[in-house]
C-alpha atoms as a PDB file:
ATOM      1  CA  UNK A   1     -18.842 -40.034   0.116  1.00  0.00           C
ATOM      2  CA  UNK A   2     -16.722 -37.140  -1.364  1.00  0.00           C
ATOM      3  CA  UNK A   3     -14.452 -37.419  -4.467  1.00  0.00           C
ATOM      4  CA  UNK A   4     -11.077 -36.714  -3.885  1.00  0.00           C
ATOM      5  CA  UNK A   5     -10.897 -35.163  -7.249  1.00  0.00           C
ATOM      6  CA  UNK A   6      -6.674 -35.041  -7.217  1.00  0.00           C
ATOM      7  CA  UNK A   7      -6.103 -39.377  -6.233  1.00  0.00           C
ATOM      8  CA  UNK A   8      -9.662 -39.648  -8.281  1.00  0.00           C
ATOM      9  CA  UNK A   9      -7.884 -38.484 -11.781  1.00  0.00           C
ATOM     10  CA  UNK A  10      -4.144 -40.136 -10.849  1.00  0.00           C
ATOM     11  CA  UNK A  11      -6.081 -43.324 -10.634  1.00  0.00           C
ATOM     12  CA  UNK A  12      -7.601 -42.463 -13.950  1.00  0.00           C
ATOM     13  CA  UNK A  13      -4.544 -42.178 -15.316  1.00  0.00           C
ATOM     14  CA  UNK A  14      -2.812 -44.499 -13.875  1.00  0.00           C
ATOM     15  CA  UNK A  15      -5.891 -47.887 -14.908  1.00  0.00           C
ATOM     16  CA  UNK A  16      -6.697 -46.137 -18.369  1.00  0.00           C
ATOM     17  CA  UNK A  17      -4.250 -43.905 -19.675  1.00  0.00           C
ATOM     18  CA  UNK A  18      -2.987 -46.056 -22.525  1.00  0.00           C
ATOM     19  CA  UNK A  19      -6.268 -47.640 -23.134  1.00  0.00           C
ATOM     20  CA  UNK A  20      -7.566 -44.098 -23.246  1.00  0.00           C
ATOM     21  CA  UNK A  21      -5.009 -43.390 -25.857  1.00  0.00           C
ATOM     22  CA  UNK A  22      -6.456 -46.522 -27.994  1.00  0.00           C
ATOM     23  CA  UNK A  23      -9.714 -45.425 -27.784  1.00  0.00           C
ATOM     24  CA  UNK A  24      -8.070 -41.967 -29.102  1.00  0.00           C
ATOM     25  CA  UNK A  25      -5.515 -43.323 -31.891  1.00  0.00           C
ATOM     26  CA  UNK A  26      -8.448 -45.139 -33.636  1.00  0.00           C
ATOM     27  CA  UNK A  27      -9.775 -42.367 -34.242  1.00  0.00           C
ATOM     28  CA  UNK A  28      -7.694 -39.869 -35.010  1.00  0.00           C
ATOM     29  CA  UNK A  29      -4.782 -40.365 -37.122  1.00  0.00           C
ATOM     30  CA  UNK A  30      -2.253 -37.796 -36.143  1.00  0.00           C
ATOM     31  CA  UNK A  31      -0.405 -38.694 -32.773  1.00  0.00           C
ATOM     32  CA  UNK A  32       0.658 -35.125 -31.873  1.00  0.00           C
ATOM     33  CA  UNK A  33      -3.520 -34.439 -32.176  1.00  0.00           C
ATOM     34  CA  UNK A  34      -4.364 -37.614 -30.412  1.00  0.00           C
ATOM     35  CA  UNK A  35      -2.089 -36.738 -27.722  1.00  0.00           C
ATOM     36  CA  UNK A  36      -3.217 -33.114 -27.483  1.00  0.00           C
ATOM     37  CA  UNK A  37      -6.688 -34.663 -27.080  1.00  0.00           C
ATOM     38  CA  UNK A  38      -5.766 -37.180 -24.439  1.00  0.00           C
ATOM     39  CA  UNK A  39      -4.827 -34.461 -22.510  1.00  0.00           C
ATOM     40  CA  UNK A  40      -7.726 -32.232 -23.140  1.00  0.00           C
ATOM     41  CA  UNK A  41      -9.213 -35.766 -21.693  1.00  0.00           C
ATOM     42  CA  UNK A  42      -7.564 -35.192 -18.802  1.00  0.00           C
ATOM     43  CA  UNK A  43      -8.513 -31.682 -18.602  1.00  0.00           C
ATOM     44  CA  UNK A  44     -12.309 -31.935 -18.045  1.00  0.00           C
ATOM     45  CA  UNK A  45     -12.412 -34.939 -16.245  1.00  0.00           C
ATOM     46  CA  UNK A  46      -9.849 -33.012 -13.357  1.00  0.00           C
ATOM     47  CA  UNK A  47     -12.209 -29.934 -13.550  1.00  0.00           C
ATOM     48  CA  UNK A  48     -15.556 -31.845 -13.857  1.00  0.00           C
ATOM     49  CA  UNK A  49     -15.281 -34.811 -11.288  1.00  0.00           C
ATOM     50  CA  UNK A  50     -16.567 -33.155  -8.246  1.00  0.00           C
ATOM     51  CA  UNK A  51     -19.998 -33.410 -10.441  1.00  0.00           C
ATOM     52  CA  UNK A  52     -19.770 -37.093 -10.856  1.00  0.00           C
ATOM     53  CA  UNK A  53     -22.789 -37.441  -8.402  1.00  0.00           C
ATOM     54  CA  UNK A  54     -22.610 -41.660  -8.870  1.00  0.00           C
ATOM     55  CA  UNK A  55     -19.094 -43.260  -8.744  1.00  0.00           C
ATOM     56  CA  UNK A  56     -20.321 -46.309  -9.884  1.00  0.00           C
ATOM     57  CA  UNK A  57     -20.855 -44.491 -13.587  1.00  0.00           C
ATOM     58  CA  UNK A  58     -17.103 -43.337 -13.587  1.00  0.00           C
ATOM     59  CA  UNK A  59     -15.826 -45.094 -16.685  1.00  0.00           C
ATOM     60  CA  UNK A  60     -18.856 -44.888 -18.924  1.00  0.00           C
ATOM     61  CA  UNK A  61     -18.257 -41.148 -17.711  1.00  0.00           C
ATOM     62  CA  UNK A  62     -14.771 -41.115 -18.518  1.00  0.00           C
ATOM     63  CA  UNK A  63     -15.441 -42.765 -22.118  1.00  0.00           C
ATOM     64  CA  UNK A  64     -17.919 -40.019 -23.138  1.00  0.00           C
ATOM     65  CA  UNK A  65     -15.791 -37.139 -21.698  1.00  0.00           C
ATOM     66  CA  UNK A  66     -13.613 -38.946 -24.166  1.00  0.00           C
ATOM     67  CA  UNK A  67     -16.115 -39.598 -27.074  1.00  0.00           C
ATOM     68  CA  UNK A  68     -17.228 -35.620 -26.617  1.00  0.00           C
ATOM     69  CA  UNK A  69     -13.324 -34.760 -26.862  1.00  0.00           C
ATOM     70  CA  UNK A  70     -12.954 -36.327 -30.080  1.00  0.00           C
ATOM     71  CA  UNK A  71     -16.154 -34.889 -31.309  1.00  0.00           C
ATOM     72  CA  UNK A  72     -14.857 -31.444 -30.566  1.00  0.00           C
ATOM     73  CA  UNK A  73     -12.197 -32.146 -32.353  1.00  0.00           C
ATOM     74  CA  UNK A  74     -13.528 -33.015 -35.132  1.00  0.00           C
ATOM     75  CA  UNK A  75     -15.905 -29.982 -34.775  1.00  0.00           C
ATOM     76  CA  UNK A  76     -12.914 -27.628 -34.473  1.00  0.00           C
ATOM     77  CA  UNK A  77     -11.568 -28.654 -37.813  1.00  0.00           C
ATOM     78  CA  UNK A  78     -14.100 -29.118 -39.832  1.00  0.00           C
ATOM     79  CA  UNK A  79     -16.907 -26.491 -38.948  1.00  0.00           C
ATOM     80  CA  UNK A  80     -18.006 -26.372 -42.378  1.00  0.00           C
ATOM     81  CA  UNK A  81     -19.220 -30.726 -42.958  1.00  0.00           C
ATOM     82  CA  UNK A  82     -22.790 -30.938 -43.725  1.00  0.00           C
ATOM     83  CA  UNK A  83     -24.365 -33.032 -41.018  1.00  0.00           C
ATOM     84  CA  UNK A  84     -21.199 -33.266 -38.801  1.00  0.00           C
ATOM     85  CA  UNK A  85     -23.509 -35.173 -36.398  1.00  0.00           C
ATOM     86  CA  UNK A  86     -24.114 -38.278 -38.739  1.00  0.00           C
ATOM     87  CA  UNK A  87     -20.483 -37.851 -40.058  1.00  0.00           C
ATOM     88  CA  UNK A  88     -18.428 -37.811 -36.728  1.00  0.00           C
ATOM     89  CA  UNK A  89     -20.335 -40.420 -35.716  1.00  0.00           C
ATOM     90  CA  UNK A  90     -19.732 -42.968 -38.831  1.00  0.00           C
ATOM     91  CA  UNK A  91     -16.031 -41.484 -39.341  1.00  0.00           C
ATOM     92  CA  UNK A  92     -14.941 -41.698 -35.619  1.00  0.00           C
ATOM     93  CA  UNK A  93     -17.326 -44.597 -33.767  1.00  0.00           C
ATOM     94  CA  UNK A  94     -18.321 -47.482 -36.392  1.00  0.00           C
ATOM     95  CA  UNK A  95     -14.946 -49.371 -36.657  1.00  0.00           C
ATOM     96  CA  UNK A  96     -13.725 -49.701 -33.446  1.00  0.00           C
ATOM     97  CA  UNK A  97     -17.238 -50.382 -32.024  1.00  0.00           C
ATOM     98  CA  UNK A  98     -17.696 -53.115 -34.489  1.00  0.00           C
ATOM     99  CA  UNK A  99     -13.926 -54.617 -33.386  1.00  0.00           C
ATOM    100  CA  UNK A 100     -14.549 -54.284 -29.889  1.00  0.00           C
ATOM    101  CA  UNK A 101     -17.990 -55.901 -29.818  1.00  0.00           C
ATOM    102  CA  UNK A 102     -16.240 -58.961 -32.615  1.00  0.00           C
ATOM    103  CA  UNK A 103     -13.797 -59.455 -29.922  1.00  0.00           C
ATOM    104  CA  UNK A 104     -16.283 -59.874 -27.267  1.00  0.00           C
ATOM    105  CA  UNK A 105     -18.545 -61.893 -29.672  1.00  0.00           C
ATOM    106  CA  UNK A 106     -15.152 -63.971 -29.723  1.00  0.00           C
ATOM    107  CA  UNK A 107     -15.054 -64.879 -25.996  1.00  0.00           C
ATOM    108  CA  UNK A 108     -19.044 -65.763 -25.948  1.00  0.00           C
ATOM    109  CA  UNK A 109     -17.745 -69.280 -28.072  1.00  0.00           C
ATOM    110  CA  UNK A 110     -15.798 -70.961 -24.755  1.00  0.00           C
ATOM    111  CA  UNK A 111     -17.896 -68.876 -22.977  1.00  0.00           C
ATOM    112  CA  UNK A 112     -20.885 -70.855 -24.007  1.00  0.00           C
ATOM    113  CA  UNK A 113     -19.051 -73.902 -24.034  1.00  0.00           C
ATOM    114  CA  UNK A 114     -18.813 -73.997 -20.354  1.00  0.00           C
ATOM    115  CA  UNK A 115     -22.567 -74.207 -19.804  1.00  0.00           C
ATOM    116  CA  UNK A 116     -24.295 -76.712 -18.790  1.00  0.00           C
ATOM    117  CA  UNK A 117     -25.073 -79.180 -21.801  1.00  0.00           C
ATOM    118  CA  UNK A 118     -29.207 -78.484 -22.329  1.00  0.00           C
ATOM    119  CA  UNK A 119     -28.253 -74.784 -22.205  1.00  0.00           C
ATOM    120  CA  UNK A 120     -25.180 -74.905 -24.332  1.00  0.00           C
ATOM    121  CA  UNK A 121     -27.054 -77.214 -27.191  1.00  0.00           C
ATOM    122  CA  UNK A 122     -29.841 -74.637 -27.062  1.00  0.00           C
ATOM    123  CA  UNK A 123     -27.507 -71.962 -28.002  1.00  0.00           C
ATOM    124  CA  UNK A 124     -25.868 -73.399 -30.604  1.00  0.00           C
ATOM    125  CA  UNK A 125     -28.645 -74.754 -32.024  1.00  0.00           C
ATOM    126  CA  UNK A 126     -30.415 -71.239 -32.082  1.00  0.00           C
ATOM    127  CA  UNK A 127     -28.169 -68.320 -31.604  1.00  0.00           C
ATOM    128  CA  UNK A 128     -25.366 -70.078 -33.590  1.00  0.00           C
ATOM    129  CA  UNK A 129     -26.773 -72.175 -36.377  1.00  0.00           C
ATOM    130  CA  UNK A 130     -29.900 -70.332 -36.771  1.00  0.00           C
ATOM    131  CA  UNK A 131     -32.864 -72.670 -35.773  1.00  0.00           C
ATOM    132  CA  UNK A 132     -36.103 -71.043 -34.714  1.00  0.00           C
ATOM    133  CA  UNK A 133     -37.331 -71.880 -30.706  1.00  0.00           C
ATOM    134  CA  UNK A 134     -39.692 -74.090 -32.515  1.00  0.00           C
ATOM    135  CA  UNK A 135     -37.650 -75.968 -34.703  1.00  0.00           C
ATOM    136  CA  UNK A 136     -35.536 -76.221 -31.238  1.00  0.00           C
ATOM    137  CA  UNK A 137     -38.228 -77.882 -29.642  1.00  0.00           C
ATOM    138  CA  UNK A 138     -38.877 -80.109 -32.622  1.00  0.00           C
ATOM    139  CA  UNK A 139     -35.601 -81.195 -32.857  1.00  0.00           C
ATOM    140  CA  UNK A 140     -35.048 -81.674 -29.294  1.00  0.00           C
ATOM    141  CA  UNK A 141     -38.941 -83.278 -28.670  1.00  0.00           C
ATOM    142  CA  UNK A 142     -39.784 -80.854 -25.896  1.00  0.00           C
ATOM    143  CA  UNK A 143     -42.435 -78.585 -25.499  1.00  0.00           C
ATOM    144  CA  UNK A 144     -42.001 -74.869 -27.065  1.00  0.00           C
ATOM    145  CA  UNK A 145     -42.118 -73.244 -23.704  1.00  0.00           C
ATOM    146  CA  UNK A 146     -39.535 -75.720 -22.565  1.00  0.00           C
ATOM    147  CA  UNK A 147     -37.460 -74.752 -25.763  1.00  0.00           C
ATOM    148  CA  UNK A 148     -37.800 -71.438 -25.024  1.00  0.00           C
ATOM    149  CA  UNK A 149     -36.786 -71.789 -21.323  1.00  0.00           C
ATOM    150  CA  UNK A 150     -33.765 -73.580 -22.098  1.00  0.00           C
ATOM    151  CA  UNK A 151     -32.490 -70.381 -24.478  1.00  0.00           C
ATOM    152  CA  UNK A 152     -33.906 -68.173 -22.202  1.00  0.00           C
ATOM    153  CA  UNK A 153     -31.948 -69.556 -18.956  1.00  0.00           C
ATOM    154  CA  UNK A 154     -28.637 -70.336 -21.214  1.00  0.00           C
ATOM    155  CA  UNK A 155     -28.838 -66.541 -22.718  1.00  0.00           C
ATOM    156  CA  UNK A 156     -29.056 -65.684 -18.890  1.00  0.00           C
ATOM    157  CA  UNK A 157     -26.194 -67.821 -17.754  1.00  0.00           C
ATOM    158  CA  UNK A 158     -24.307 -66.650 -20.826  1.00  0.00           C
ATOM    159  CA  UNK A 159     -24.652 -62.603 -19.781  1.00  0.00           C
ATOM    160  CA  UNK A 160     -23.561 -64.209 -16.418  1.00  0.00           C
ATOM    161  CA  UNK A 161     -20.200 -65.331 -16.947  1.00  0.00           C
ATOM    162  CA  UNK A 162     -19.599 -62.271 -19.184  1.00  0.00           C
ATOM    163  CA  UNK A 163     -20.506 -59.609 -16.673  1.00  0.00           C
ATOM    164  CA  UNK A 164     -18.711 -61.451 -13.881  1.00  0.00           C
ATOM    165  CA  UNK A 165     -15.882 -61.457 -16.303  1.00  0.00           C
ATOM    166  CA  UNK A 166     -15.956 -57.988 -17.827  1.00  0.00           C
ATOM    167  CA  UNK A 167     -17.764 -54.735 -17.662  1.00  0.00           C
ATOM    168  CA  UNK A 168     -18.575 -53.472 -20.639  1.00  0.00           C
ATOM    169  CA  UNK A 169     -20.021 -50.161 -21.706  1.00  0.00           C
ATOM    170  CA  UNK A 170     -22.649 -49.332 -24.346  1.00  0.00           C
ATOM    171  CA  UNK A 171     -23.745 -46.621 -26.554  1.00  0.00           C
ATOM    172  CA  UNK A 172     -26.835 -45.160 -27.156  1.00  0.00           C
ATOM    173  CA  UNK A 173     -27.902 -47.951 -29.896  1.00  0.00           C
ATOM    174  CA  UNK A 174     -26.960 -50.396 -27.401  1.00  0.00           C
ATOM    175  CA  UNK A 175     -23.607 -51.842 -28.990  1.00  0.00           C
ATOM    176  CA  UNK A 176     -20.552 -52.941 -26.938  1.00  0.00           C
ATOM    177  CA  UNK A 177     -18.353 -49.841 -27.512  1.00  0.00           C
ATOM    178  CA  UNK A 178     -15.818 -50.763 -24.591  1.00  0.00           C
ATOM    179  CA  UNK A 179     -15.233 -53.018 -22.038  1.00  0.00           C
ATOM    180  CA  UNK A 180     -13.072 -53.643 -18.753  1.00  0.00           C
ATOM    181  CA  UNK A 181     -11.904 -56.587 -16.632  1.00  0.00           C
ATOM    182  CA  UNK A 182     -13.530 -57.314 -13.570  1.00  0.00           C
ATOM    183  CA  UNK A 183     -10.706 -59.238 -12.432  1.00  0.00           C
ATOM    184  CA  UNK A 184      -7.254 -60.531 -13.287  1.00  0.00           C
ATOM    185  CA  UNK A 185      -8.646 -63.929 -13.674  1.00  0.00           C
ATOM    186  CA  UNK A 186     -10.459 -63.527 -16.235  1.00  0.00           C
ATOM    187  CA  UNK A 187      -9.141 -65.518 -19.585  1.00  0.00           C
ATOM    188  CA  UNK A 188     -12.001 -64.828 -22.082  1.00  0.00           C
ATOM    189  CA  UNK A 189     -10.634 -60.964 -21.797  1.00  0.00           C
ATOM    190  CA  UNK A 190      -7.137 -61.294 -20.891  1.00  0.00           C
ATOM    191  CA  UNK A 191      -5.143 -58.906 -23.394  1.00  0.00           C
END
């Protein structure tokens, strides 16, 4: 299947403009240099799409087309930062990858109160308040391979009902950096 490279980046635009411009603004303070950089965005992703060889990856692409773009900004103004690397990525990534993954960890609270009621208590009892799989199973009087199961197969359910909500994109240290509806349904990630 060939990208239509010209309907490929007006749909682009037209799903993630303004959240592209977000993502941007975060980061860099100015508006006229955010802007400028939005469409430098747009830039490499209209001459670089026909390389896109999976277009199941085209987000995650499109985010670190973006990432790079704010990098290079960066770059461009401040040649002379020791470590720029370790810099950019503290300055420009940390905050809003901490508030987008405290948002998500926001829906996971319903989200886990919809399970079933052995999965949800297992959960709560571990993931929220703490308790050790063996405690669990003390508390509960089951086996520790049937505590385990339970917050095994309720962690499972749980990534479930998130990824049929939302998709949600990861950097390389494997935090929630972004994510998207999968549907207009969804109320966990409604904005």
């Amino acid at each position: 299947m060939q990208i239509e490279t010209g309907e490929i980046v007006s749909r682009i635009w037209y799903e993630s403009k303004n959240r592209l411009k977000g993502f941007i603004a975060k980061r860099i303070v100015n508006e006229s240099d955010a802007e400028d950089v939005l469409q430098n965005v747009f830039i490499k992703i209209h001459q670089n799409i026909s390389g896109l060889k999976d277009p199941d990856k085209l987000y995650p692409w499109v985010f670190q087309t973006t990432r790079n773009a704010i990098i290079d900004y960066y770059r461009e103004r401040e040649p002379a930062v020791e470590s720029s690397d370790e810099i950019l990525n503290e300055i420009v990534f940390e905050p809003s990858e901490k508030n987008v993954e405290e948002e998500v960890l926001r829906w996971l609270e319903p989200m886990v109160g919809e399970l079933p009621e052995k999965y949800r208590e297992a959960l709560l009892m571990t993931d929220i308040q703490g308790l050790t799989q063996k405690q669990l199973s003390e508390k509960l009087d089951i086996s520790l391979s049937g505590a385990k199961s339970r917050v095994q197969r309720g962690r499972e359910k749980l990534k479930e009902a998130l990824l049929e909500c939302c998709h949600l994109e990861f950097n390389r240290a494997g935090r929630i950096v972004e994510y998207k509806p999968q549907n207009e349904a969804c109320q966990n990630c409604a904005h």
